[in-house]
PDB file of N, CA and C in Angstrom:
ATOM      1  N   UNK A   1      98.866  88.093  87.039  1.00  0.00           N
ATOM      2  CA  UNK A   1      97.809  89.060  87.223  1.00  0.00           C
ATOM      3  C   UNK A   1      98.244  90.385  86.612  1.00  0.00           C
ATOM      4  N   UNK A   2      97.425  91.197  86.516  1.00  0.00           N
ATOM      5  CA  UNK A   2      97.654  92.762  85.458  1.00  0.00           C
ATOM      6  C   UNK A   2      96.293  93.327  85.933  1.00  0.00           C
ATOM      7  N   UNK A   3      96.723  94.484  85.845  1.00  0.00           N
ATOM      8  CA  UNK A   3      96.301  95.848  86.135  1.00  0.00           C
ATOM      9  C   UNK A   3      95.191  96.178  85.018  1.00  0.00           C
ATOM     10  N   UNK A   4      93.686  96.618  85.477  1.00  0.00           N
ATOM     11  CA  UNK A   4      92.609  96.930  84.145  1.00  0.00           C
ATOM     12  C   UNK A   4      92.333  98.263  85.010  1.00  0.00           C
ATOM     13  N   UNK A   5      91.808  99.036  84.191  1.00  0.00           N
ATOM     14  CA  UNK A   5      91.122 100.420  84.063  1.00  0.00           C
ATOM     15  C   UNK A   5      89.852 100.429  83.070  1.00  0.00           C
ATOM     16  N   UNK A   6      88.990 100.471  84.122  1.00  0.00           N
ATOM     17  CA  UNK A   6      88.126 100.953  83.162  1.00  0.00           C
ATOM     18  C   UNK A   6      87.456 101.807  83.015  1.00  0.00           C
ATOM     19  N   UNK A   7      87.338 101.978  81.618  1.00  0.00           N
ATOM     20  CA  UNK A   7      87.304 103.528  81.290  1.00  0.00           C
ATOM     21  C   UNK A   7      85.970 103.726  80.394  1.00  0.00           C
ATOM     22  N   UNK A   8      84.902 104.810  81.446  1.00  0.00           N
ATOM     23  CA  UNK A   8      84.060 105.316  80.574  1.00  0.00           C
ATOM     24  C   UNK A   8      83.676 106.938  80.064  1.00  0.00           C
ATOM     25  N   UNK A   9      83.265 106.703  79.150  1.00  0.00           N
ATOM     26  CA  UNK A   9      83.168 108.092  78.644  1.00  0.00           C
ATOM     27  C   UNK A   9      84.854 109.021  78.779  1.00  0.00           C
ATOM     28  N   UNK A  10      85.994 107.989  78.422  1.00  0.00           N
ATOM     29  CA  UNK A  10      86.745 108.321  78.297  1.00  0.00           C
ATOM     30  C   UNK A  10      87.482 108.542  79.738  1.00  0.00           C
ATOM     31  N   UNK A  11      87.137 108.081  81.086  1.00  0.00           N
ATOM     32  CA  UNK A  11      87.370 108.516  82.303  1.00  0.00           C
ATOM     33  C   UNK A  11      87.689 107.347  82.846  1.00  0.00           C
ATOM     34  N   UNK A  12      88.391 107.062  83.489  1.00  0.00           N
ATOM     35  CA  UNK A  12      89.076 106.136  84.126  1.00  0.00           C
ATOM     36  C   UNK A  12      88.056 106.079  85.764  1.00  0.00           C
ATOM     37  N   UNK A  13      87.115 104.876  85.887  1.00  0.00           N
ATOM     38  CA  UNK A  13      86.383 104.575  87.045  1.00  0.00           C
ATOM     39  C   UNK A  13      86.500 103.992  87.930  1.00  0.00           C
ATOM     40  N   UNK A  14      87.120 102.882  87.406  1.00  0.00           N
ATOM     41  CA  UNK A  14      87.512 102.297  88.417  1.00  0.00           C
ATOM     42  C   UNK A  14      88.891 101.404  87.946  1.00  0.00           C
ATOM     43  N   UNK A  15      89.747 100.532  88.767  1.00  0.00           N
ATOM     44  CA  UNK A  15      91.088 100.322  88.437  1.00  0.00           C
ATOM     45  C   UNK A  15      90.876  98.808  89.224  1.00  0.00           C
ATOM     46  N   UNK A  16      91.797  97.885  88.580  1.00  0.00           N
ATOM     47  CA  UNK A  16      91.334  95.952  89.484  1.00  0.00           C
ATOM     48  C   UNK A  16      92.659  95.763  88.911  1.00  0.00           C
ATOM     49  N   UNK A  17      92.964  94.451  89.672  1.00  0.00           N
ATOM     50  CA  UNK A  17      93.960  93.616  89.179  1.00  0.00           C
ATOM     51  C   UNK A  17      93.265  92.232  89.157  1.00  0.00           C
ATOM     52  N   UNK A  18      93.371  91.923  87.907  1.00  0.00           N
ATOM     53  CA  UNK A  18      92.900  90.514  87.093  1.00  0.00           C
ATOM     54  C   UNK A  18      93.268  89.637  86.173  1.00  0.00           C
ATOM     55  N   UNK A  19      92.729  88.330  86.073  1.00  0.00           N
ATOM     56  CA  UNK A  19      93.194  87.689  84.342  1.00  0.00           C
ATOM     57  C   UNK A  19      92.823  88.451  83.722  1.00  0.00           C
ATOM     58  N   UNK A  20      93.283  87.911  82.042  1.00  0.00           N
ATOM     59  CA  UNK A  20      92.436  88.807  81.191  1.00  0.00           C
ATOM     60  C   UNK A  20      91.177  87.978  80.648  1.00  0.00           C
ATOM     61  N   UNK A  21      91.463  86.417  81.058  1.00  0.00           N
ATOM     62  CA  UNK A  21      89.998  85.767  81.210  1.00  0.00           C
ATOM     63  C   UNK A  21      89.300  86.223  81.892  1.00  0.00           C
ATOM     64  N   UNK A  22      89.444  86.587  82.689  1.00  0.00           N
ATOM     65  CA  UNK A  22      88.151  87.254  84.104  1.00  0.00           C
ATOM     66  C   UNK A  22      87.681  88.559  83.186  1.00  0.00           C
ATOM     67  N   UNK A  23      88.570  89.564  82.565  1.00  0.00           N
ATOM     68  CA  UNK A  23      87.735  90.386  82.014  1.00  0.00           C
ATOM     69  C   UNK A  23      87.241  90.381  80.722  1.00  0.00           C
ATOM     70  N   UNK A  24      87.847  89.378  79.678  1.00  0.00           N
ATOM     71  CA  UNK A  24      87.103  88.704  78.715  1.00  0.00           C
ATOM     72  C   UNK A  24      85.580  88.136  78.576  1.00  0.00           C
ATOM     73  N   UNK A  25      85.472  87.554  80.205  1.00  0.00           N
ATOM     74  CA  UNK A  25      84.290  86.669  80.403  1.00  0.00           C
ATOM     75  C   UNK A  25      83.064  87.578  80.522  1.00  0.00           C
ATOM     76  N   UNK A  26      83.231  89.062  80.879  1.00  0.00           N
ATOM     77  CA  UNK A  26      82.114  89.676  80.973  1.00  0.00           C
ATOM     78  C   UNK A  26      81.405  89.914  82.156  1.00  0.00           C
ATOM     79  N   UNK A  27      81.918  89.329  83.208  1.00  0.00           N
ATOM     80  CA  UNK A  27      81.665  89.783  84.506  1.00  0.00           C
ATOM     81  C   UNK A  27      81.569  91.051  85.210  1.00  0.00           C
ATOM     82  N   UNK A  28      82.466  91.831  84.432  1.00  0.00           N
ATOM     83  CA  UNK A  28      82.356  93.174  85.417  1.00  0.00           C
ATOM     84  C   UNK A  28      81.936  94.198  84.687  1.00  0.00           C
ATOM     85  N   UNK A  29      81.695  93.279  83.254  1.00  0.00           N
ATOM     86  CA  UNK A  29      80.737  94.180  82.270  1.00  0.00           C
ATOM     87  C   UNK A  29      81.243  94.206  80.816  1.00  0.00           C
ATOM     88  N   UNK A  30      81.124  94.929  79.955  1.00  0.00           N
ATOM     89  CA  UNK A  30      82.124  94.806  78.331  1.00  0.00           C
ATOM     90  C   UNK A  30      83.778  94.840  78.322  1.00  0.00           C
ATOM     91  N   UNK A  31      83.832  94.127  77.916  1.00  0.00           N
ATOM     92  CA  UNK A  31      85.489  93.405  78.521  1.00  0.00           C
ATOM     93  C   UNK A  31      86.172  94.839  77.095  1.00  0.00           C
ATOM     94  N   UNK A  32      85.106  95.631  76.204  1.00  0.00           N
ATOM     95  CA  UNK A  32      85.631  96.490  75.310  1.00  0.00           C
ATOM     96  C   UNK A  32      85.934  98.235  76.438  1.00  0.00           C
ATOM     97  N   UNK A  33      84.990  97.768  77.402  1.00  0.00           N
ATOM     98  CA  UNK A  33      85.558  99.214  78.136  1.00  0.00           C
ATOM     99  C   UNK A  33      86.571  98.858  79.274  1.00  0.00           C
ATOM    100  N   UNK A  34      87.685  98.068  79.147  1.00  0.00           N
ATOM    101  CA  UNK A  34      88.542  97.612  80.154  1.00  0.00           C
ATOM    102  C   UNK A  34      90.020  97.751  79.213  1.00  0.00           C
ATOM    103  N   UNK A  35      91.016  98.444  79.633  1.00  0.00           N
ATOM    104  CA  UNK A  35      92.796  98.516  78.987  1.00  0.00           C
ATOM    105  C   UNK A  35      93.142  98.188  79.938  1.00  0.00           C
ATOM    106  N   UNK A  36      94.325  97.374  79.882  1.00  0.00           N
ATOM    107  CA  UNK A  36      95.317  96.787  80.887  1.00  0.00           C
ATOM    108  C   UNK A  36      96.305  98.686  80.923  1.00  0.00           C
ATOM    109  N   UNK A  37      96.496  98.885  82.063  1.00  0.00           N
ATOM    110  CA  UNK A  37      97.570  99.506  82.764  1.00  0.00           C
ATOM    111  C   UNK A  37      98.399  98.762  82.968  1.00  0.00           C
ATOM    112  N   UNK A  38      99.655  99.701  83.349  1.00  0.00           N
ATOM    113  CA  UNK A  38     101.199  99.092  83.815  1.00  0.00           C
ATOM    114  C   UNK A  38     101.259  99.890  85.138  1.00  0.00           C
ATOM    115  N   UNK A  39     101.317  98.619  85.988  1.00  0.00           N
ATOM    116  CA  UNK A  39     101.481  99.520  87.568  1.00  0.00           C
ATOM    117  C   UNK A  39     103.220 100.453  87.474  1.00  0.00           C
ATOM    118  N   UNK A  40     104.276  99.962  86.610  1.00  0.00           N
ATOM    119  CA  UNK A  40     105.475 100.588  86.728  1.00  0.00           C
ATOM    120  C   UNK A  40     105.753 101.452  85.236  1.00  0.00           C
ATOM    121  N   UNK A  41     104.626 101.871  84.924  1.00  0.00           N
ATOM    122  CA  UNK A  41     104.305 102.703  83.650  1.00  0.00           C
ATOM    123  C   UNK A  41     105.303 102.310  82.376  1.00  0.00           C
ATOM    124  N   UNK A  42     105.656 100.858  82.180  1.00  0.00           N
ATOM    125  CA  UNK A  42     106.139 100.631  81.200  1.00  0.00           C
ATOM    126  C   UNK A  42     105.355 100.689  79.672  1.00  0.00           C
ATOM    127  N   UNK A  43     103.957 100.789  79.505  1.00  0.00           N
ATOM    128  CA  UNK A  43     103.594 101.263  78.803  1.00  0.00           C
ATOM    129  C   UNK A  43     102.089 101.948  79.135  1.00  0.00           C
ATOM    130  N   UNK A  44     101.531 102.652  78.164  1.00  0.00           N
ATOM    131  CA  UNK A  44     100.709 103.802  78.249  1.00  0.00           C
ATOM    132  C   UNK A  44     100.886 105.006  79.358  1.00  0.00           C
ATOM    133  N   UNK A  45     102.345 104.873  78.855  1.00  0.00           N
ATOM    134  CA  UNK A  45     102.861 106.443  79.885  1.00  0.00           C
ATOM    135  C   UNK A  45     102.652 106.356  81.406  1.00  0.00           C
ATOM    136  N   UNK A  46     101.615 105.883  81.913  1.00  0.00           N
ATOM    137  CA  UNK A  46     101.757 105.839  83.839  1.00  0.00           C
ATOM    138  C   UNK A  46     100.751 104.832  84.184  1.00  0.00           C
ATOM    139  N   UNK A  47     100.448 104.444  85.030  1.00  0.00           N
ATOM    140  CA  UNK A  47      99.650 103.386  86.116  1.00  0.00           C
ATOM    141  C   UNK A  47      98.101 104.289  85.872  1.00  0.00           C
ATOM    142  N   UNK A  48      97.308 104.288  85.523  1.00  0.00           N
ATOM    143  CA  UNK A  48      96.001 104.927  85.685  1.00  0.00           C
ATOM    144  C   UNK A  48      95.553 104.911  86.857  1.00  0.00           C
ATOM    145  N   UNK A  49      94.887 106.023  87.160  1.00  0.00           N
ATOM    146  CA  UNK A  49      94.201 106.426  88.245  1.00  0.00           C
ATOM    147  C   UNK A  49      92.967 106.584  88.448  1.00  0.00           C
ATOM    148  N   UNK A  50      92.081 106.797  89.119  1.00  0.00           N
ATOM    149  CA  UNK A  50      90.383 107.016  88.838  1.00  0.00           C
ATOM    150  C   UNK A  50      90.340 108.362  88.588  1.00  0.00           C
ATOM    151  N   UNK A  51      89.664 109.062  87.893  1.00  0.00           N
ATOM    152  CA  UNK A  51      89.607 110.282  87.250  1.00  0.00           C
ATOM    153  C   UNK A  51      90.546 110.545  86.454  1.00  0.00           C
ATOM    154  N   UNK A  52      91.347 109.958  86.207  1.00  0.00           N
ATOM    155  CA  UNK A  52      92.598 109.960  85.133  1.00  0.00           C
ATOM    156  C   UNK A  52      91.776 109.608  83.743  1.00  0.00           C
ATOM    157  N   UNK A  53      92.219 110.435  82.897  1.00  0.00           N
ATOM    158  CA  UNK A  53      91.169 110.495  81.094  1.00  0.00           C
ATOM    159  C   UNK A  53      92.338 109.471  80.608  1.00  0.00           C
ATOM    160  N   UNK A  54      91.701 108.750  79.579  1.00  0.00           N
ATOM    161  CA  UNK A  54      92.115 107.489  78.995  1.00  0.00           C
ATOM    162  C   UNK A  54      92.388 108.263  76.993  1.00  0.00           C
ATOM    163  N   UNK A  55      93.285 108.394  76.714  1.00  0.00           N
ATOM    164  CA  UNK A  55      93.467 109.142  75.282  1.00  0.00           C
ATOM    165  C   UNK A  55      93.341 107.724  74.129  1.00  0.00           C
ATOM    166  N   UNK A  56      92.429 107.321  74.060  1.00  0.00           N
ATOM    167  CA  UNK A  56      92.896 106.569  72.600  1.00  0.00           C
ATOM    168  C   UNK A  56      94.133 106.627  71.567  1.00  0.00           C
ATOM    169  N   UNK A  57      93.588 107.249  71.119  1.00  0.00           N
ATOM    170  CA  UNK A  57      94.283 108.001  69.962  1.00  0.00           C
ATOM    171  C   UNK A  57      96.343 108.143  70.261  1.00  0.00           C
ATOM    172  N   UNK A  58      96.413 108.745  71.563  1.00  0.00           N
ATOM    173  CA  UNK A  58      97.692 108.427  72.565  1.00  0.00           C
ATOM    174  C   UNK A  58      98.038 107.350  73.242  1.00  0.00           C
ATOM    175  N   UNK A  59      96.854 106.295  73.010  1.00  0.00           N
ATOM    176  CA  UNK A  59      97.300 104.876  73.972  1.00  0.00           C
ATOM    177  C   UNK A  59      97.601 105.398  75.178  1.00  0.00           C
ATOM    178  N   UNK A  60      97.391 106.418  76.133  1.00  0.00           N
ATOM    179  CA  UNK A  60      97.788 106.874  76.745  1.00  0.00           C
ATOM    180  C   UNK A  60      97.224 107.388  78.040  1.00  0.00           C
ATOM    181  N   UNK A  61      97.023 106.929  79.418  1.00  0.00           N
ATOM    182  CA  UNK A  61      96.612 107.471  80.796  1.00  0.00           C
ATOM    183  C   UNK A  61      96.975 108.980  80.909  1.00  0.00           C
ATOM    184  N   UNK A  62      96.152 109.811  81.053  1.00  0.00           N
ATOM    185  CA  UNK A  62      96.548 111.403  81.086  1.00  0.00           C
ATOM    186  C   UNK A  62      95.801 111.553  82.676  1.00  0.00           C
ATOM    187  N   UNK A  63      96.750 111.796  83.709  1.00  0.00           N
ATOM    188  CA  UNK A  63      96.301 112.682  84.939  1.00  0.00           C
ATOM    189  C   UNK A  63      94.841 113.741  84.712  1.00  0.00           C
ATOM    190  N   UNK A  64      94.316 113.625  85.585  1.00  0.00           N
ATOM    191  CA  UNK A  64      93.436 115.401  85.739  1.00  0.00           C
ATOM    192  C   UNK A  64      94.116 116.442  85.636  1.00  0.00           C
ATOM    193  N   UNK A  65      93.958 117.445  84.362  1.00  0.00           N
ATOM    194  CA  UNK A  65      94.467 118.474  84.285  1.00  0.00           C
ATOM    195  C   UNK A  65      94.622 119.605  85.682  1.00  0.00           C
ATOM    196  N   UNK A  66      95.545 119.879  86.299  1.00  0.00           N
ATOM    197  CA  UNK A  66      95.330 120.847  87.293  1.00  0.00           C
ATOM    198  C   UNK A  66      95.202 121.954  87.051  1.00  0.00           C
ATOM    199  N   UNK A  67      95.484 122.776  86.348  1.00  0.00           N
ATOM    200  CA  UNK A  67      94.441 124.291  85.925  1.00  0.00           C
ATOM    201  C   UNK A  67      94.425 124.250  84.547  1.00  0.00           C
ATOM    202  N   UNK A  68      93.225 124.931  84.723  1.00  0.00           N
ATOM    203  CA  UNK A  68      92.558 125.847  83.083  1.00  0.00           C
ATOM    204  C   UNK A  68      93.759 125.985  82.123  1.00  0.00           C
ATOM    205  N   UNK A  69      94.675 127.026  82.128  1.00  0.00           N
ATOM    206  CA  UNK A  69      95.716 126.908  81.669  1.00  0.00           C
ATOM    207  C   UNK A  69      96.293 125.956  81.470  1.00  0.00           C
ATOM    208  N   UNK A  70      96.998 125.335  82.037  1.00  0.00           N
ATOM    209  CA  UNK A  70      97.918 124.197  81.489  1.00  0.00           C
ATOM    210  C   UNK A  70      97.512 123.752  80.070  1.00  0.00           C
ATOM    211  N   UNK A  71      98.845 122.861  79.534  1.00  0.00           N
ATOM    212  CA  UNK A  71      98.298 122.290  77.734  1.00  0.00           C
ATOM    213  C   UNK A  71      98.873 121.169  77.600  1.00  0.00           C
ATOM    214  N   UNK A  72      98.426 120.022  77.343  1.00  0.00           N
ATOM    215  CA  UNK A  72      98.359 118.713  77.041  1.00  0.00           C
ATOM    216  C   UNK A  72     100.245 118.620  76.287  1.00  0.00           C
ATOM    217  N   UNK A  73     100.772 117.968  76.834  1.00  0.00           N
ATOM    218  CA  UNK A  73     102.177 117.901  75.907  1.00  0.00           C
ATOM    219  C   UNK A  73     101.817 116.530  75.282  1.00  0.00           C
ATOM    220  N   UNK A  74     101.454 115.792  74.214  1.00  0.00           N
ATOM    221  CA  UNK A  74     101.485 114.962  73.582  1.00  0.00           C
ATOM    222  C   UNK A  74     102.277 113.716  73.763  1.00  0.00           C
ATOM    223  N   UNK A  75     103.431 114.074  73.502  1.00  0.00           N
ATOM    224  CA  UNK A  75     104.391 113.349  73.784  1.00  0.00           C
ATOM    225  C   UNK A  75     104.710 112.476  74.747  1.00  0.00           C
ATOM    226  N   UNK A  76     104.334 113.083  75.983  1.00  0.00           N
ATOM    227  CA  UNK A  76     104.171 112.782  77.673  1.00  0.00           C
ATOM    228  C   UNK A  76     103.319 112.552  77.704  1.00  0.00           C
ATOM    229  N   UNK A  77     101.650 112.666  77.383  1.00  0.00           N
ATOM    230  CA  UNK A  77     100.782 113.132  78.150  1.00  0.00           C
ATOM    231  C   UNK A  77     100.831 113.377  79.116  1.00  0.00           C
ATOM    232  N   UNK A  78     100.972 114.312  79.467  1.00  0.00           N
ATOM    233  CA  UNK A  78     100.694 115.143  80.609  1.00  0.00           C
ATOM    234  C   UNK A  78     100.608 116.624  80.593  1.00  0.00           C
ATOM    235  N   UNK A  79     100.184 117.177  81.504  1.00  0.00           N
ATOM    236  CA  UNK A  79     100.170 118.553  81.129  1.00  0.00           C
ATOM    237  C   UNK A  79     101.200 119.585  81.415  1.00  0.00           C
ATOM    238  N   UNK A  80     101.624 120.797  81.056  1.00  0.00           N
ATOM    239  CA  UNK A  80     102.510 121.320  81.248  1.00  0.00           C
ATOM    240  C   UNK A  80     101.778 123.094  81.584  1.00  0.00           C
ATOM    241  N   UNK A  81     102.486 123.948  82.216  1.00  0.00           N
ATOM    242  CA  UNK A  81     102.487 125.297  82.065  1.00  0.00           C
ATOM    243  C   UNK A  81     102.968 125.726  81.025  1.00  0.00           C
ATOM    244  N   UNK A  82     101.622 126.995  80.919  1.00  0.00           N
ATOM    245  CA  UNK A  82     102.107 127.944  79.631  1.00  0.00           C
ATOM    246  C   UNK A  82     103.809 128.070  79.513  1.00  0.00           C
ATOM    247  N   UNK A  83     103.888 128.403  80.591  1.00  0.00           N
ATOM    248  CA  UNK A  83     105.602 128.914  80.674  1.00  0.00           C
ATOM    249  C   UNK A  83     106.452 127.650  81.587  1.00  0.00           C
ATOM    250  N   UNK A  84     107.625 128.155  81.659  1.00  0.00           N
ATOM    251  CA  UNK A  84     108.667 127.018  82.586  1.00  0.00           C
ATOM    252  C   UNK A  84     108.820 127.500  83.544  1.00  0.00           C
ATOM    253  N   UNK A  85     108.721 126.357  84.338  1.00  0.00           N
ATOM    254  CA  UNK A  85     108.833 126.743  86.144  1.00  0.00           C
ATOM    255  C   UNK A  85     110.533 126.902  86.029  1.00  0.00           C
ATOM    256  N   UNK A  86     110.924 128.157  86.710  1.00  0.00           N
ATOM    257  CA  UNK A  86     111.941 128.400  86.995  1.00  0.00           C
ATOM    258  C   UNK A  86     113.133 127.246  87.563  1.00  0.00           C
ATOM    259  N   UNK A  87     114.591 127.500  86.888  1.00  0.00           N
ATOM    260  CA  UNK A  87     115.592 126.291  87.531  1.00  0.00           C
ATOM    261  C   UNK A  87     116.370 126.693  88.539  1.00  0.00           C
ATOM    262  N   UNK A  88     116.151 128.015  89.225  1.00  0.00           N
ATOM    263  CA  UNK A  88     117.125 128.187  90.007  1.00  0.00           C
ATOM    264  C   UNK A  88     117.168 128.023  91.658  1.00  0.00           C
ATOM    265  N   UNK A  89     116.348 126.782  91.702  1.00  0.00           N
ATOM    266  CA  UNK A  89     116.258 125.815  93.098  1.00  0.00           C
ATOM    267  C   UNK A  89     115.701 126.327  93.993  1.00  0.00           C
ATOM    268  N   UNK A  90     115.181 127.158  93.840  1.00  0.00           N
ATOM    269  CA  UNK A  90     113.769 127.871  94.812  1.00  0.00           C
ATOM    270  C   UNK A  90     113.041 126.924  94.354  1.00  0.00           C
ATOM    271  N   UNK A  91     111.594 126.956  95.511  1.00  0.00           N
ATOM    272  CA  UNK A  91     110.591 126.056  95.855  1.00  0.00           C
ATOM    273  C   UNK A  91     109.605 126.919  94.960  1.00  0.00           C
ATOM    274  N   UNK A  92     108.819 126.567  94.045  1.00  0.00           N
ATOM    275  CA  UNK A  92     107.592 127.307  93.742  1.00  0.00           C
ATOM    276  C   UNK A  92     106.082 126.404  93.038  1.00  0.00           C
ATOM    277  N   UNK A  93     105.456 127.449  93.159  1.00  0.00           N
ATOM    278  CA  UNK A  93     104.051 126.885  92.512  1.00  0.00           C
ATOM    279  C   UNK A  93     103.452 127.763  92.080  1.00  0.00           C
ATOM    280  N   UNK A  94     102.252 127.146  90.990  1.00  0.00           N
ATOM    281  CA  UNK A  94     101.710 127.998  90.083  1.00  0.00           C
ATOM    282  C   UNK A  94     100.419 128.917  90.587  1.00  0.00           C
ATOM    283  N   UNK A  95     100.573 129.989  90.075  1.00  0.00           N
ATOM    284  CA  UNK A  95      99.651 130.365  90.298  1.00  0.00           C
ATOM    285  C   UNK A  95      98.501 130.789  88.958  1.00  0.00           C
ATOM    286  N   UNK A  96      97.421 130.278  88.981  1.00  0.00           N
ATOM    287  CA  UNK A  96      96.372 130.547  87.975  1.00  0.00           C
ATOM    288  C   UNK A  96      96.142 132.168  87.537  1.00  0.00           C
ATOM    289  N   UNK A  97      95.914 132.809  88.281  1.00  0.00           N
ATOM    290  CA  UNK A  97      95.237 133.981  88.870  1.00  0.00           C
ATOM    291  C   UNK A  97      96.718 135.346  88.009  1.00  0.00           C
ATOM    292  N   UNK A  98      97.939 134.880  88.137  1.00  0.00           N
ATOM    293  CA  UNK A  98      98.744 135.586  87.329  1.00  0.00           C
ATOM    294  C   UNK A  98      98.993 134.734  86.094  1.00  0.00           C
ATOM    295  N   UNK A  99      98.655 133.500  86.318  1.00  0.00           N
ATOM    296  CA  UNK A  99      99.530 132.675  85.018  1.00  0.00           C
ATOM    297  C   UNK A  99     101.061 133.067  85.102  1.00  0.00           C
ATOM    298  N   UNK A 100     101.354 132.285  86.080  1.00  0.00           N
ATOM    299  CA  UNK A 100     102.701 132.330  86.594  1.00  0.00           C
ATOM    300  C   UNK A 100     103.677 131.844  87.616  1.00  0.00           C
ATOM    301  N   UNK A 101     104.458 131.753  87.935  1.00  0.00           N
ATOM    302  CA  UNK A 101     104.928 130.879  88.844  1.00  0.00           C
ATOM    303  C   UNK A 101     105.291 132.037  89.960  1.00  0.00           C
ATOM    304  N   UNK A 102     105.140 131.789  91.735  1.00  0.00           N
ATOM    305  CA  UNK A 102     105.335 131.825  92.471  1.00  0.00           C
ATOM    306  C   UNK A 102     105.534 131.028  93.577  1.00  0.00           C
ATOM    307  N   UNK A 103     107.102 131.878  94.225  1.00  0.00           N
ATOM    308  CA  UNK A 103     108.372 131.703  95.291  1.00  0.00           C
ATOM    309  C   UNK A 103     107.040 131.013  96.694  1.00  0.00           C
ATOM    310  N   UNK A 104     107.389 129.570  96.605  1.00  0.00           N
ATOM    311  CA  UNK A 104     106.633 129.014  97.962  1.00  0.00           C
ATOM    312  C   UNK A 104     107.472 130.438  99.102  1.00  0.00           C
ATOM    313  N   UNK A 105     106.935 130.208  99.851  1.00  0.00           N
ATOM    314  CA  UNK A 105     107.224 131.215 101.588  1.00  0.00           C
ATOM    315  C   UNK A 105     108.368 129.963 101.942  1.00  0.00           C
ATOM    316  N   UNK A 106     109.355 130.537 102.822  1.00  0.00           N
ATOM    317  CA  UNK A 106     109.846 129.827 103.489  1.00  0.00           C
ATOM    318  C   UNK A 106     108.862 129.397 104.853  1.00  0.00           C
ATOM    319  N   UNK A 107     108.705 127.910 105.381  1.00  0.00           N
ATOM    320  CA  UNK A 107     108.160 127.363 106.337  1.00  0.00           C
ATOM    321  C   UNK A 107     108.873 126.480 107.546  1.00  0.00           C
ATOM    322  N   UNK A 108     108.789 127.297 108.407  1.00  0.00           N
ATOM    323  CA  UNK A 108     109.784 126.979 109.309  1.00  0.00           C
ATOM    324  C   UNK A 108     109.256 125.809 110.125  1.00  0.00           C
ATOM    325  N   UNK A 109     109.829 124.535 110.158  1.00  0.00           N
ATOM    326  CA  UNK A 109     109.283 123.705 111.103  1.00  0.00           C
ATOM    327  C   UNK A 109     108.807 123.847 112.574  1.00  0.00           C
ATOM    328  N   UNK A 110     107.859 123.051 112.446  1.00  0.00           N
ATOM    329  CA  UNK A 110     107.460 123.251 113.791  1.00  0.00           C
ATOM    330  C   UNK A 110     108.037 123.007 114.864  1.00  0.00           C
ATOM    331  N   UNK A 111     108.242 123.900 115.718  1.00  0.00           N
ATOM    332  CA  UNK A 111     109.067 123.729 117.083  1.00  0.00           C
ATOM    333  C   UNK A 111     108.256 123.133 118.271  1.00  0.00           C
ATOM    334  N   UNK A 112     108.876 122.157 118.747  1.00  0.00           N
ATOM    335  CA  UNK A 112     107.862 121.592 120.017  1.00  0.00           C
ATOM    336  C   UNK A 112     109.255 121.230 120.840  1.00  0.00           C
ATOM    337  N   UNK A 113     107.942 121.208 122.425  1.00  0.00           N
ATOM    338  CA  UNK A 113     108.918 121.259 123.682  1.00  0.00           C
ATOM    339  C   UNK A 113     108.563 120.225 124.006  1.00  0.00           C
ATOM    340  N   UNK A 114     110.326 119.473 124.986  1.00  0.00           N
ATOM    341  CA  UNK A 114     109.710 118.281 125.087  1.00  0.00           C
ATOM    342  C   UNK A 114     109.852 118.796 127.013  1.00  0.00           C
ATOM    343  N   UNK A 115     108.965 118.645 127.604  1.00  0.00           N
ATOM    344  CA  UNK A 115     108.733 118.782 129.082  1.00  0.00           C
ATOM    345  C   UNK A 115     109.784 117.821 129.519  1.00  0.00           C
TER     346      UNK A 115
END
């Protein structure tokens, strides 16, 4: 069995595991809008997802871009920040709004009593 995505208007809709007779035969519709995925991303870069864009041209499953900013790295598909998230082992995330990376808060676990 193997992993199909199918993909319209370039968008990944829905995701099955099947023969490739079963999707040859036309059952779940044009066996031309169906690519086999790799559930352990041995090829087309990752496991497709639903809303995940399908690149032709890259053979390639590309995630939903998470902000405006970000830019397609080719290579990976995937997307990257304008700039590099900092290496010096602080926790952070991006922020749109500066185009930039910011220091998560420290979050102190929750303390509970045990009666």
């Amino acid at each position: 069995m193997s992993h199909y995505a199918k993909i319209e208007d370039g968008i990944v809709t829905t995701v099955i595991v099947a023969e490739q007779d079963f999707i040859d035969s036309g059952v779940v519709g044009d066996p031309a809008q169906w690519v086999q995925t790799s559930y352990n991303g041995n090829f087309r870069k990752r496991y497709a997802g639903i809303g995940f864009l399908y690149n032709a041209e890259l053979d390639a499953f590309i995630p939903p871009k998470p902000h405006a900013s970000w830019v397609l790295d080719e290579a990976e598909a995937a997307w990257r920040a304008p700039i590099p998230m900092p290496t010096d082992g602080l926790l952070y995330m991006w922020d749109e709004e500066t185009l930039g990376w910011k220091i998560v808060p420290n979050i102190s676990p929750i303390e509970t009593a045990i009666p």
